[in-house]
Protein backbone atom coordinates (compact mmCIF):
# COMPACT_ATOMS: atom_id res chain seq x y z
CA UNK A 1 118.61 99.20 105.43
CA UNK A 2 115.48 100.17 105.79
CA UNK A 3 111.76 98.22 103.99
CA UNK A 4 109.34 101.00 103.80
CA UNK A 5 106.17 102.46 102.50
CA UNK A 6 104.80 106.28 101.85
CA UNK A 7 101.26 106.18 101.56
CA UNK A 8 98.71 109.58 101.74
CA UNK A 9 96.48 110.71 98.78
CA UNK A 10 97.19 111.63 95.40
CA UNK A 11 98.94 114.59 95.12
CA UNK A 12 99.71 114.70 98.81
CA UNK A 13 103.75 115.14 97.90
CA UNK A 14 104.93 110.77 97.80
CA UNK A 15 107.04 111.15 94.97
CA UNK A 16 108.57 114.44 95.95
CA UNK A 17 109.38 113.07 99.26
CA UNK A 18 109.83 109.72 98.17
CA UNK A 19 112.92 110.67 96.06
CA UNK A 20 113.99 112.32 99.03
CA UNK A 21 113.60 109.86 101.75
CA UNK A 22 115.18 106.91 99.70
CA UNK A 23 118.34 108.72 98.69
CA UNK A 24 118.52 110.19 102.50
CA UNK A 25 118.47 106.23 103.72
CA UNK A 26 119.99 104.96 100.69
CA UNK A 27 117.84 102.77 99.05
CA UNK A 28 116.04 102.37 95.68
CA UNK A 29 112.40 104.59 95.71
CA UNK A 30 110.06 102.12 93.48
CA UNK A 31 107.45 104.30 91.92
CA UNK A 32 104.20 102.30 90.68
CA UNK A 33 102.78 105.43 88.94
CA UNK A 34 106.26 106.14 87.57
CA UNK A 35 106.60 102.96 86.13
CA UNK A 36 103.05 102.71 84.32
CA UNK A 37 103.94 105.94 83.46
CA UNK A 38 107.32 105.36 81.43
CA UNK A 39 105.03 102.28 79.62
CA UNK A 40 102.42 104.52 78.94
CA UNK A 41 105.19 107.25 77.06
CA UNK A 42 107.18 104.10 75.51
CA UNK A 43 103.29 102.55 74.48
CA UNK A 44 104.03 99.67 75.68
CA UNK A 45 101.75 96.81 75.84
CA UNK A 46 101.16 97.44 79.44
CA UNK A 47 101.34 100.91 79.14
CA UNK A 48 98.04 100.46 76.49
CA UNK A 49 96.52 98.29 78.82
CA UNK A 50 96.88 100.84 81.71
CA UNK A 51 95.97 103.91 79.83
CA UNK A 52 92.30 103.45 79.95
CA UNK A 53 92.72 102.69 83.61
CA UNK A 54 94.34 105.24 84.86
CA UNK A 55 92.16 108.14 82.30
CA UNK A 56 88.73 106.75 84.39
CA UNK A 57 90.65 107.17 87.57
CA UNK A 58 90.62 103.89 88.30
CA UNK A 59 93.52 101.80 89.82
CA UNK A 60 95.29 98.95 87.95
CA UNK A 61 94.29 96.06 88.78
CA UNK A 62 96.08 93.62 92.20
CA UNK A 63 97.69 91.01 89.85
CA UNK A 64 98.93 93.15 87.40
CA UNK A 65 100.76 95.51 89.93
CA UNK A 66 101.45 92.48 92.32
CA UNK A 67 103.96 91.45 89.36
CA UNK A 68 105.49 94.62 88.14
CA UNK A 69 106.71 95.20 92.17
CA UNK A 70 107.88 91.47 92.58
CA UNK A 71 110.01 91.87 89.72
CA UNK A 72 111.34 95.00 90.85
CA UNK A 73 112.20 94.28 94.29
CA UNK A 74 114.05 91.42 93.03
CA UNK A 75 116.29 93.77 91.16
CA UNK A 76 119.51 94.19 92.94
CA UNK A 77 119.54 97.75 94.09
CA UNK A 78 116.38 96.46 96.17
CA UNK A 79 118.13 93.60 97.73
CA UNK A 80 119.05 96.22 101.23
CA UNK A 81 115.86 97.60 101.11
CA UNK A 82 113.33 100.17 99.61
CA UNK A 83 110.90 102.43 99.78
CA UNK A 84 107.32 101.73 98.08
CA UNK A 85 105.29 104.70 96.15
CA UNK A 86 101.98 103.94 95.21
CA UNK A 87 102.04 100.47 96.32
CA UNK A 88 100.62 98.57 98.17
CA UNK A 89 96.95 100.20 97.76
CA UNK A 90 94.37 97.09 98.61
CA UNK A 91 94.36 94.67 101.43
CA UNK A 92 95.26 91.38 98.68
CA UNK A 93 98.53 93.99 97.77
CA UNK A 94 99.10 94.01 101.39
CA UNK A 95 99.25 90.69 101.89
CA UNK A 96 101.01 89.95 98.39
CA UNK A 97 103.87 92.43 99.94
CA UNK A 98 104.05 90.54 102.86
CA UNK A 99 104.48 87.14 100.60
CA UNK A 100 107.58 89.17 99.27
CA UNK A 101 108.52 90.10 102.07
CA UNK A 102 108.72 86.61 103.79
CA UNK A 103 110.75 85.05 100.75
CA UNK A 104 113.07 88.02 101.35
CA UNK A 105 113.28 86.81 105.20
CA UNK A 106 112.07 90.21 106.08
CA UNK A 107 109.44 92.74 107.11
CA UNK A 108 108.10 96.29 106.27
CA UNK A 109 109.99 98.64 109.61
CA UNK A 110 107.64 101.71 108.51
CA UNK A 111 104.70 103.43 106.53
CA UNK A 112 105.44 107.18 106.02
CA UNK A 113 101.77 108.39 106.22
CA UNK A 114 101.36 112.14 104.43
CA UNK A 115 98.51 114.09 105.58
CA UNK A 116 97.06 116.37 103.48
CA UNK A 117 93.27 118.38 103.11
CA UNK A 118 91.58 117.68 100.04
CA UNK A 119 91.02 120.67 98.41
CA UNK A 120 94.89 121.53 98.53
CA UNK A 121 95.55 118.23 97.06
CA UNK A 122 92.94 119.12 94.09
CA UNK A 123 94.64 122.19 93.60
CA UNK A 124 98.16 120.72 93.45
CA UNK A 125 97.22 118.55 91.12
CA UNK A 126 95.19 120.62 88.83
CA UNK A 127 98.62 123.36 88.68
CA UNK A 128 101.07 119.82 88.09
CA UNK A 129 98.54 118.89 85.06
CA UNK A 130 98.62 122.30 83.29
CA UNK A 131 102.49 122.33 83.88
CA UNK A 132 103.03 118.87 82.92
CA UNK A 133 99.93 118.27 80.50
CA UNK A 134 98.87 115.17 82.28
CA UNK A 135 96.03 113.57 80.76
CA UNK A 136 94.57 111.67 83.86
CA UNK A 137 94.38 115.07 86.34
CA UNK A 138 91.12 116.75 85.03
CA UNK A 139 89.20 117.75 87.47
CA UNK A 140 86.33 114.90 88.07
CA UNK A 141 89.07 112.52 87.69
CA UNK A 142 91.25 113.94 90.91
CA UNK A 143 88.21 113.65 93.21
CA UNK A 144 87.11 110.29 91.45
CA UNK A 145 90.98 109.07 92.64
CA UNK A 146 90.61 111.02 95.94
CA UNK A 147 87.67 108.86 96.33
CA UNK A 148 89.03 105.46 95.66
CA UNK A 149 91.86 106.57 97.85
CA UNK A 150 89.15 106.77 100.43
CA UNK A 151 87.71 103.97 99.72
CA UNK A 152 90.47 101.44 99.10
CA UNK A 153 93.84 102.40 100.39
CA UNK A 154 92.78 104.44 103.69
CA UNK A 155 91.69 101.17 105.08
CA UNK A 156 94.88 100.12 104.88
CA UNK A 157 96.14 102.32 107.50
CA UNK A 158 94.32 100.29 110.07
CA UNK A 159 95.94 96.88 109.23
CA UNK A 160 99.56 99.64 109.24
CA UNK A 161 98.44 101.08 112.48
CA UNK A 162 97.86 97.60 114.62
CA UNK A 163 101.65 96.22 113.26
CA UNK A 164 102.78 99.50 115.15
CA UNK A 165 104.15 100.87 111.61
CA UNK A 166 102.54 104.30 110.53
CA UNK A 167 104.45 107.27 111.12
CA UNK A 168 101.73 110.03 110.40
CA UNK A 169 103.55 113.29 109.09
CA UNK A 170 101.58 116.59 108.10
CA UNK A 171 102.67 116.76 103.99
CA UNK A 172 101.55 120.60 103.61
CA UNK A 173 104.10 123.00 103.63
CA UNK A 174 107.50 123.47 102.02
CA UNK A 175 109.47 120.35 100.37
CA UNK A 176 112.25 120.87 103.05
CA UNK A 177 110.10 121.18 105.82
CA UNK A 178 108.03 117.61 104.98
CA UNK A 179 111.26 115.86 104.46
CA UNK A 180 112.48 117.20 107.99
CA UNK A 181 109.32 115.94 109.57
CA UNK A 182 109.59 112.25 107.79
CA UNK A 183 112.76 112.23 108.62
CA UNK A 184 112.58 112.69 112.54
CA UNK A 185 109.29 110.46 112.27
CA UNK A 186 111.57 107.81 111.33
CA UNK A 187 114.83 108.43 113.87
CA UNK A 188 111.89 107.81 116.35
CA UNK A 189 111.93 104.35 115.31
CA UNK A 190 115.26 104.17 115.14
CA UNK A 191 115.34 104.62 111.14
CA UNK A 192 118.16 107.12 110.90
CA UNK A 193 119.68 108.99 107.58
């Protein structure tokens, strides 16, 4: 089974297709934002701790996240493989993943990138915010995350693109339709459903 990643910017559709990709290929989808977000509802003492992170748009800090996904890839529904969401988002995550990786004797075989124009990802978020009354998706604090994006995790895709890894897929349009273009993305590197 598959080792992968979905990357693309906030509200570009990761955990939508995320959900859909991993139970398609039949491993676990591990959700950073989804866990800090479960700790921030159960006010946790990490979920405290990343509350004022996350409300100035900020990202949690490496070491911090570094643990939380080294404990849950050593969970056993991880053992065949995953699929990361939100994670890794800085070149020391990178290379922490690739520590993991090599303990686990193996290697990410693809990074789902979604592709998607700013202002559609401001307004996607700004509709899931009023629906969902999330407290981190004013505004100022969309582009201030569209911005670290930028800045910290689009980088990435370089260090992706030399291992030969990205699969770039176009993440407007409907749910269906992205999951059919990840999907054949993949079978073109022999990743198959």
């Amino acid at each position: 089974m598959p080792n992968l990643l979905i990357v693309g910017p906030p509200g570009a559709g990761k955990g939508t297709q995320a959900a859909r990709i991993a139970t398609a290929l039949g491993v676990p989808a591990v959700s950073t934002g989804d866990i800090f977000r479960q700790n921030i509802k159960e006010q946790t003492e990490l979920g405290q701790r990343v509350t004022a992170i996350l409300d100035a748009g900020d990202y949690v800090p490496d070491e911090l996240t570094n643990e939380l996904v080294d404990d849950r890839l050593a969970q056993d529904d991880a053992a065949e493989g995953y699929l990361l969401d939100g994670y890794p988002r800085t070149a020391g995550q990178v290379e922490f993943l690739d520590g993991v990786n090599l303990r686990r004797g193996e290697q990410l075989d693809a990074v789902i990138r979604l592709v998607a124009d700013t202002e559609e990802v401001v307004r996607r978020l700004l509709a899931r915010a009023e629906q969902q009354g999330r407290s981190d998706d004013t505004e100022a604090v969309i582009r201030r995350r569209l911005e670290v994006y930028e800045r910290e995790t689009a980088p990435l895709i370089a260090i992706f693109g030399d291992r030969d890894l990205v699969v770039e897929v176009d993440g407007i349009g409907a749910v269906d339709e992205v999951t059919d273009r990840i999907l054949a993305g993949l079978a073109e590197r022999g990743i198959r459903a």
